[in-house]
PDB file of N, CA and C in Angstrom:
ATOM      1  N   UNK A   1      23.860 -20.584  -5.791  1.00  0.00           N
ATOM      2  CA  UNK A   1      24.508 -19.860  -6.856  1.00  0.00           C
ATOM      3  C   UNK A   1      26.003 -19.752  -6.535  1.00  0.00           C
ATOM      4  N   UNK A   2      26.984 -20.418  -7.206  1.00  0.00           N
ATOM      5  CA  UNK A   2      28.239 -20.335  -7.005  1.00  0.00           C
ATOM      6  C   UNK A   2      28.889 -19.502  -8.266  1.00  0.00           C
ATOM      7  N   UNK A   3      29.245 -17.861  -7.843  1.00  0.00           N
ATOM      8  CA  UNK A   3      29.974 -17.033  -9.028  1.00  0.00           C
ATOM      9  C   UNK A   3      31.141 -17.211  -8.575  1.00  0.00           C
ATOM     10  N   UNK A   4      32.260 -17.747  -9.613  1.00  0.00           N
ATOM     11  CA  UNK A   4      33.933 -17.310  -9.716  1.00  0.00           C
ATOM     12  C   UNK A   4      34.212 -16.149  -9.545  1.00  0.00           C
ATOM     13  N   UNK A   5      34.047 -15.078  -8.151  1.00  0.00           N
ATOM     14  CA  UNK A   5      34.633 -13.778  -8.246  1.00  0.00           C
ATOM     15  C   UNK A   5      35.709 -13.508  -7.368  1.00  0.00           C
ATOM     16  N   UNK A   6      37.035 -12.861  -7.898  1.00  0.00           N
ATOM     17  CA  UNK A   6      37.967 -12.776  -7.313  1.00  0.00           C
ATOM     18  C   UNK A   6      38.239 -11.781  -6.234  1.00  0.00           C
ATOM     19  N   UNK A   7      37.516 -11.222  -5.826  1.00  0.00           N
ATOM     20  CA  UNK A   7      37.069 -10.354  -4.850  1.00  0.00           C
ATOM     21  C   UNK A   7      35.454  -9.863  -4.151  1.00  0.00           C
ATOM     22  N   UNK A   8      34.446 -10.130  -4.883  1.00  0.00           N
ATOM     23  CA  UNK A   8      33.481 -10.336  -3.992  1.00  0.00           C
ATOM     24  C   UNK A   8      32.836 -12.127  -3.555  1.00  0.00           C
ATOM     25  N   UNK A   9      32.109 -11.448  -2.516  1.00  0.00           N
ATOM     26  CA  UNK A   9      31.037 -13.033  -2.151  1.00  0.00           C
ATOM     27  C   UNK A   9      29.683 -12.326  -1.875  1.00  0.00           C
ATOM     28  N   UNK A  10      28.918 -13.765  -2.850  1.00  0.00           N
ATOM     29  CA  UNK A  10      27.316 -13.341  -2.574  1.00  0.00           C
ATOM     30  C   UNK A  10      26.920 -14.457  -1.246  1.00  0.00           C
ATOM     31  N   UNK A  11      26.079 -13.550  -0.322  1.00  0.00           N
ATOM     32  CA  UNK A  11      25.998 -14.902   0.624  1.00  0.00           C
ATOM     33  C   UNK A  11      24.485 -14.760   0.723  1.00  0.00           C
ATOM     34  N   UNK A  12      23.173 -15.793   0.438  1.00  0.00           N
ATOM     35  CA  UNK A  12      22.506 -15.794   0.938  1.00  0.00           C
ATOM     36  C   UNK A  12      21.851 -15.530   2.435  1.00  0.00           C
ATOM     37  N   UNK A  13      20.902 -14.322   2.841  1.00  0.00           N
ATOM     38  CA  UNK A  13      20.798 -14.220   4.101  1.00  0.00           C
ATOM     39  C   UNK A  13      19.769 -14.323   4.517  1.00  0.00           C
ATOM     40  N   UNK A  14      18.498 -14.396   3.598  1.00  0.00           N
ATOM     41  CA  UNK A  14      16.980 -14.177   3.907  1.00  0.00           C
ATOM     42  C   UNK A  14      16.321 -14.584   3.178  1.00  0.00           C
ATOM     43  N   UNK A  15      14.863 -14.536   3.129  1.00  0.00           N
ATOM     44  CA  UNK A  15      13.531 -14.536   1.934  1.00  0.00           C
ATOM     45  C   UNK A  15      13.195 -12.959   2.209  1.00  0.00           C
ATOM     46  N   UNK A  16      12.999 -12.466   1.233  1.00  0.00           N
ATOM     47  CA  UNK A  16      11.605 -11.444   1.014  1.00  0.00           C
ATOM     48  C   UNK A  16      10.358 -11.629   2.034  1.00  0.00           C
ATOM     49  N   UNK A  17      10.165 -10.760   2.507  1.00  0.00           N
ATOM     50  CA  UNK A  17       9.239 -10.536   3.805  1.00  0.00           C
ATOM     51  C   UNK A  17       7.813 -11.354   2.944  1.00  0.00           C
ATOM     52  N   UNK A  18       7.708 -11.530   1.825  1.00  0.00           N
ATOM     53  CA  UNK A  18       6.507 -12.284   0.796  1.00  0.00           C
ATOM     54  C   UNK A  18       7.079 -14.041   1.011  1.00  0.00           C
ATOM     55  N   UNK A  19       8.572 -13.900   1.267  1.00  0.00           N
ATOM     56  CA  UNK A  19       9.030 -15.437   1.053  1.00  0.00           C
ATOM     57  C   UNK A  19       9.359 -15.541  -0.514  1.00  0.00           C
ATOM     58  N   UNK A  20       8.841 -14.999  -1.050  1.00  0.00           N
ATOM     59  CA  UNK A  20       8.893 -15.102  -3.061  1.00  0.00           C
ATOM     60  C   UNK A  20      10.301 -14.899  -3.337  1.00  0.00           C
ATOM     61  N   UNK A  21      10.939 -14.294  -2.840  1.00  0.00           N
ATOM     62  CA  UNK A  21      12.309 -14.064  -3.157  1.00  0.00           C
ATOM     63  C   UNK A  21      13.560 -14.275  -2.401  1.00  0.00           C
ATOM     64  N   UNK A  22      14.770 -13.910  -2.945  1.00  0.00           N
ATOM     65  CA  UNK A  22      15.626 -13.812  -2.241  1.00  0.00           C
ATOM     66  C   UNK A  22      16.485 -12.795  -1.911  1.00  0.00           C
ATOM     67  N   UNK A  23      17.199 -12.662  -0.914  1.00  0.00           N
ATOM     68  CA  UNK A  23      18.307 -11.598  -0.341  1.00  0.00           C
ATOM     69  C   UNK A  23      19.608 -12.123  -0.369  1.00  0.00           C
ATOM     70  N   UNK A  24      20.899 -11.302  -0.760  1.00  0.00           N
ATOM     71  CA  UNK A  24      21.995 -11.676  -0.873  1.00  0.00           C
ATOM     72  C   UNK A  24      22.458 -10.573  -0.170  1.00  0.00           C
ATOM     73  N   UNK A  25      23.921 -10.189   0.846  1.00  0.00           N
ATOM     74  CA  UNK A  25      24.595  -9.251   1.019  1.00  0.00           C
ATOM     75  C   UNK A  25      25.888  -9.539   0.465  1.00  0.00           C
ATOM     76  N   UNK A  26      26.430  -8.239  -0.415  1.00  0.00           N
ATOM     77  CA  UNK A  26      27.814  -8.410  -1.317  1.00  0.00           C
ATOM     78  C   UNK A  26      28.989  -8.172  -0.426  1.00  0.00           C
ATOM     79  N   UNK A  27      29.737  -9.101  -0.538  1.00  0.00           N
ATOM     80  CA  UNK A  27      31.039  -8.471   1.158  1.00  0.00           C
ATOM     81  C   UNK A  27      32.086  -8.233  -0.695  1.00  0.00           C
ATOM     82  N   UNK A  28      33.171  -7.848  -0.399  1.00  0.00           N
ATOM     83  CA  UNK A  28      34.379  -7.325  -0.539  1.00  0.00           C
ATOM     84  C   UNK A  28      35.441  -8.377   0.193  1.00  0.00           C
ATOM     85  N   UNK A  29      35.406  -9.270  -0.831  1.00  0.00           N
ATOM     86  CA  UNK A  29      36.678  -9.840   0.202  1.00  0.00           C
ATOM     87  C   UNK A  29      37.929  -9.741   0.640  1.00  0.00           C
ATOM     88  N   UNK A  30      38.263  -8.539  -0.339  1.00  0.00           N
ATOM     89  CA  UNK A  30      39.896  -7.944  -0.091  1.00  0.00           C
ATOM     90  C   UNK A  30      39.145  -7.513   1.329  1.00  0.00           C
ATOM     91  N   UNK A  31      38.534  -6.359   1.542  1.00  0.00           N
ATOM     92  CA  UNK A  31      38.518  -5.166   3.089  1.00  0.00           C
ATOM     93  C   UNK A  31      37.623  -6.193   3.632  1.00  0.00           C
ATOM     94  N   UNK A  32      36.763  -7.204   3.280  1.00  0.00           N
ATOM     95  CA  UNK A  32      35.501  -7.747   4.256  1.00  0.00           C
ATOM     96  C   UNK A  32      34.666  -6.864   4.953  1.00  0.00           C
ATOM     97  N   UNK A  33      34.638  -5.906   3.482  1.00  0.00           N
ATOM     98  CA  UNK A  33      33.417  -4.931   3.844  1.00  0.00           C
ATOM     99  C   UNK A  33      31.837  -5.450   2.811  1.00  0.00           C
ATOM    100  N   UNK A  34      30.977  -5.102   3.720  1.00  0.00           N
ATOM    101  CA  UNK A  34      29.442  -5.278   3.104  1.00  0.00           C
ATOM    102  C   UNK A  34      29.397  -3.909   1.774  1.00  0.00           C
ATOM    103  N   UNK A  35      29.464  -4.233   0.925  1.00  0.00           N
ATOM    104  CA  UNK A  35      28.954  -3.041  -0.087  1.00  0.00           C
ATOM    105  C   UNK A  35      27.569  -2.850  -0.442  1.00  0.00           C
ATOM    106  N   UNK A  36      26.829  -3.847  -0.361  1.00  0.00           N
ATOM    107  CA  UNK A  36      25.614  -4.012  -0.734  1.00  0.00           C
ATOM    108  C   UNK A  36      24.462  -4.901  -0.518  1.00  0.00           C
ATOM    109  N   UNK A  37      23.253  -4.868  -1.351  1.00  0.00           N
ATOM    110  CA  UNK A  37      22.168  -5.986  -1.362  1.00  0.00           C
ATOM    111  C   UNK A  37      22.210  -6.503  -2.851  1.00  0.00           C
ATOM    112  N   UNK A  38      21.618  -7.734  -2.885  1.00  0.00           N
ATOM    113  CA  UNK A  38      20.842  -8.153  -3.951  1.00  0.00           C
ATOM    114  C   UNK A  38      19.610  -8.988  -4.322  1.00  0.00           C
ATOM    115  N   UNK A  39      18.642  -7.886  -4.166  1.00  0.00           N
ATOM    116  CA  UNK A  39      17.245  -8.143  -3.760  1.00  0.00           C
ATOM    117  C   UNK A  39      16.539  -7.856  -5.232  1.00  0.00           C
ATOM    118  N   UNK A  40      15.224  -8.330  -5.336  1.00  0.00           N
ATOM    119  CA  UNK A  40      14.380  -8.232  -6.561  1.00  0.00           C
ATOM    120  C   UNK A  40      14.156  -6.938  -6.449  1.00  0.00           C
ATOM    121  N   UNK A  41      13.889  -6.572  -7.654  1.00  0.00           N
ATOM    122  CA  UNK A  41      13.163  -5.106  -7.699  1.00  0.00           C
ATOM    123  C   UNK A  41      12.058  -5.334  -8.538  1.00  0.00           C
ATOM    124  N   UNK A  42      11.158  -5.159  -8.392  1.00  0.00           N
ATOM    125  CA  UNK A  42       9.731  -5.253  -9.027  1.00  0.00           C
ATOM    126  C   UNK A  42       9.521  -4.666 -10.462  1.00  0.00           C
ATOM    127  N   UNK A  43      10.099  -3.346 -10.189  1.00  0.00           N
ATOM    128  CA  UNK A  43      10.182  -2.370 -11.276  1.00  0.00           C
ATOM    129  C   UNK A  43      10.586  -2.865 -12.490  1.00  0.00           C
ATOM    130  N   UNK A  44      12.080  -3.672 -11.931  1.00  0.00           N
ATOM    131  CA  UNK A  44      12.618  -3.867 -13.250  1.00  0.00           C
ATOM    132  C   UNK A  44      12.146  -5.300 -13.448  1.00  0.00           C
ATOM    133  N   UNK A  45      11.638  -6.271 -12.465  1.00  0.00           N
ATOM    134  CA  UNK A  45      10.773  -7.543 -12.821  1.00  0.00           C
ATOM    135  C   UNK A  45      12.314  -8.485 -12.696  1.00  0.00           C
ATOM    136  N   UNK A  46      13.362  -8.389 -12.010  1.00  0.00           N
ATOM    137  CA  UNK A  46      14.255  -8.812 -11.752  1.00  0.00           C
ATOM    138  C   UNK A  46      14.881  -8.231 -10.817  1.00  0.00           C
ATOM    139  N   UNK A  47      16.096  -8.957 -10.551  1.00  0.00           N
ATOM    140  CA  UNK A  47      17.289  -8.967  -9.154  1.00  0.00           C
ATOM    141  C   UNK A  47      17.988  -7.884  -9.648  1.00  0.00           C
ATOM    142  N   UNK A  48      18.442  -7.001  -8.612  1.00  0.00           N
ATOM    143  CA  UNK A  48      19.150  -5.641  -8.852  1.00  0.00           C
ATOM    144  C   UNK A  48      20.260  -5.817  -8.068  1.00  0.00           C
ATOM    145  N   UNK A  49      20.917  -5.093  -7.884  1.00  0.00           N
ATOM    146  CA  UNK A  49      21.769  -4.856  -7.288  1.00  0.00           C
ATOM    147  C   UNK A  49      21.740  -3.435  -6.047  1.00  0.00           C
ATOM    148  N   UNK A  50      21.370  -3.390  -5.084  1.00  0.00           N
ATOM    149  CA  UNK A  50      21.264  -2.045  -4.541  1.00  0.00           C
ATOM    150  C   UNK A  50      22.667  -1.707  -3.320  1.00  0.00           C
ATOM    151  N   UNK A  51      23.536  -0.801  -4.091  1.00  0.00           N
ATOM    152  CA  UNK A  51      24.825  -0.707  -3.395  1.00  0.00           C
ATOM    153  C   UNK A  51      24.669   0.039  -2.368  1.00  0.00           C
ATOM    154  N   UNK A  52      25.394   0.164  -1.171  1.00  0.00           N
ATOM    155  CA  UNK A  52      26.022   0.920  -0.206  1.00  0.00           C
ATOM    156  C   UNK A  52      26.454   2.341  -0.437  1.00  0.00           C
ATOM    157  N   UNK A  53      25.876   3.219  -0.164  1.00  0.00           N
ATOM    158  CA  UNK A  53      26.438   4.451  -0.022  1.00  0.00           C
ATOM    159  C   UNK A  53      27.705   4.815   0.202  1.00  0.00           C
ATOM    160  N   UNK A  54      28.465   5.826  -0.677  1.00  0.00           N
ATOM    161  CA  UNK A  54      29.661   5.899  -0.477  1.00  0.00           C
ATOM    162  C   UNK A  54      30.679   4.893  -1.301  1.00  0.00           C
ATOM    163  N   UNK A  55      30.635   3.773  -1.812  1.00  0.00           N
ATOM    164  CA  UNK A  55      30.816   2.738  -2.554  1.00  0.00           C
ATOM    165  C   UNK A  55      31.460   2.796  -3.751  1.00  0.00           C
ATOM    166  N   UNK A  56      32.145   2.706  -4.842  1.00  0.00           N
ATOM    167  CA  UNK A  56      32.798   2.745  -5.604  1.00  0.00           C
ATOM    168  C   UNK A  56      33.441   1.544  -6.262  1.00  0.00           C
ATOM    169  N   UNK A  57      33.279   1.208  -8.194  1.00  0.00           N
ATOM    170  CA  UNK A  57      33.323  -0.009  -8.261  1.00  0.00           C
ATOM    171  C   UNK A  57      34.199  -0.169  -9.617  1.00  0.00           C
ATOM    172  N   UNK A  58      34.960  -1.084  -9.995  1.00  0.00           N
ATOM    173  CA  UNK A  58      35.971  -1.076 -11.374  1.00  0.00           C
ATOM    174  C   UNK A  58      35.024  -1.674 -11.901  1.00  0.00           C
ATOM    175  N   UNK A  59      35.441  -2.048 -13.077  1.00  0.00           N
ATOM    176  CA  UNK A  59      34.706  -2.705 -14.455  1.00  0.00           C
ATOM    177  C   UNK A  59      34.616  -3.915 -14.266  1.00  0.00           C
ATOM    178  N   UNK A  60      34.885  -4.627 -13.161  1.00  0.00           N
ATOM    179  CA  UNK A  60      35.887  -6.316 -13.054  1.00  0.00           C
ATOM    180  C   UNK A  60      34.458  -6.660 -11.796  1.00  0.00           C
ATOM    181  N   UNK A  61      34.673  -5.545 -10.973  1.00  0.00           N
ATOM    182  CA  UNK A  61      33.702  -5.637  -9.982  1.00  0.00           C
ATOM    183  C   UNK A  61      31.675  -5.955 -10.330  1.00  0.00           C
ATOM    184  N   UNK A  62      32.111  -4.898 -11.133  1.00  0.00           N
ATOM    185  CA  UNK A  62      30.612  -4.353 -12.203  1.00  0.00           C
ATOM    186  C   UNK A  62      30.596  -5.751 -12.932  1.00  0.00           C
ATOM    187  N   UNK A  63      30.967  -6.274 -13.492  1.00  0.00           N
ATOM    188  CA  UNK A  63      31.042  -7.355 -14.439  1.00  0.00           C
ATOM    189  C   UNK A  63      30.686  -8.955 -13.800  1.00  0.00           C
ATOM    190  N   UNK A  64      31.125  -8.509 -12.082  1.00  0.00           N
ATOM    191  CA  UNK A  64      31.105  -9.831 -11.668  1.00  0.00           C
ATOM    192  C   UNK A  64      29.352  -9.727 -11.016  1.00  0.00           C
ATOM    193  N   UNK A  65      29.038  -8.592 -10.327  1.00  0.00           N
ATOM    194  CA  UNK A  65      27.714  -8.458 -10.317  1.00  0.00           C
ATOM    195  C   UNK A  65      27.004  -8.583 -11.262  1.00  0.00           C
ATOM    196  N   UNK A  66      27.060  -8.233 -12.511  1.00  0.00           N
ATOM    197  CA  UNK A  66      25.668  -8.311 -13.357  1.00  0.00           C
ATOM    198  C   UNK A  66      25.774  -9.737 -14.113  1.00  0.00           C
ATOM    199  N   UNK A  67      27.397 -10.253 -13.899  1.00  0.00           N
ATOM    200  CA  UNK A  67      26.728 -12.361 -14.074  1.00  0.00           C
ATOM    201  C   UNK A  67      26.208 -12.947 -13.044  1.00  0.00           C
ATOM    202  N   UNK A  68      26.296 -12.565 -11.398  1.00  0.00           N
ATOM    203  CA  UNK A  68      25.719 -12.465 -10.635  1.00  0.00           C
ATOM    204  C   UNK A  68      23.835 -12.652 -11.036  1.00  0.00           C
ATOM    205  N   UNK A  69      23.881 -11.355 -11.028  1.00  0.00           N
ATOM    206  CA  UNK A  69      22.093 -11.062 -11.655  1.00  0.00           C
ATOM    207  C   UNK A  69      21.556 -12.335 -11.994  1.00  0.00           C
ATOM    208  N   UNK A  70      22.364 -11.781 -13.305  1.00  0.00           N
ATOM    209  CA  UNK A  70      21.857 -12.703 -14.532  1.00  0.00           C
ATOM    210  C   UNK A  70      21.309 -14.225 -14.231  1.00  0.00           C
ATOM    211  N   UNK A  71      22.483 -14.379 -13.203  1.00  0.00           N
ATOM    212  CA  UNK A  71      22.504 -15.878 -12.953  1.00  0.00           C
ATOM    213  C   UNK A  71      21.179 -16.139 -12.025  1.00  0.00           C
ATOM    214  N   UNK A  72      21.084 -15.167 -11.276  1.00  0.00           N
ATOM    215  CA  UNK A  72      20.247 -15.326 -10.299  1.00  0.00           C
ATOM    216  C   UNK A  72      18.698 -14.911 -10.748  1.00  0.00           C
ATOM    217  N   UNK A  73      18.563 -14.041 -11.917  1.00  0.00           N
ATOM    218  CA  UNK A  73      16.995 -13.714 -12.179  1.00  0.00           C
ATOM    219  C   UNK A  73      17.082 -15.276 -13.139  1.00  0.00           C
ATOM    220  N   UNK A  74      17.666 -15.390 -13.758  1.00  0.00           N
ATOM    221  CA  UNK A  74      17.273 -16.371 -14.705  1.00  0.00           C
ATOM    222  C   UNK A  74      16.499 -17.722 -13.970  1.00  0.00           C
ATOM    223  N   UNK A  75      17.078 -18.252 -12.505  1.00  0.00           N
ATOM    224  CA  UNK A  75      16.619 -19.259 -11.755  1.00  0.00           C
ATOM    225  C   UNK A  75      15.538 -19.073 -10.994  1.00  0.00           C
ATOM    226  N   UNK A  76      15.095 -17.612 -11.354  1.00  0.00           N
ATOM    227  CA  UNK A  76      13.773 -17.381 -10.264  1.00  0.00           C
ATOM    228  C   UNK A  76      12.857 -17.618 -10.769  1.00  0.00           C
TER     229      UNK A  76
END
């Protein structure tokens, strides 16, 4: 999955302890801080986003995650 985002990176790091899925950790590439995961959630029957505590996000940020998602439930 290659997203155009001007400040984060999704990097593949794992499978789902099932193998069925996948794991992403979200870095911040301005600070090259980890903000988050992006792991399936069952609940919602798609890829979520589950942020970092403490964390805080603009509209640009928010926007680049949920084409993120998108991109990524759609191929599962």
């Amino acid at each position: 999955m290659a997203l155009d985002s001007k400040h984060l990176e999704f990097t593949l790091v794992r499978f789902s302890d099932s193998g069925k899925t996948k794991i992403w950790v979200v870095v911040n590439t301005t600070t090259v801080e980890r903000i988050g995961l992006v792991k399936w959630a069952g609940n919602f029957r798609k890829y979520a986003f589950f942020p970092n505590e403490a964390t805080a996000y603009d509209s640009n940020c928010l926007q680049d995650i949920a084409a993120f998602l998108q991109e990524v439930t759609s191929c599962h």
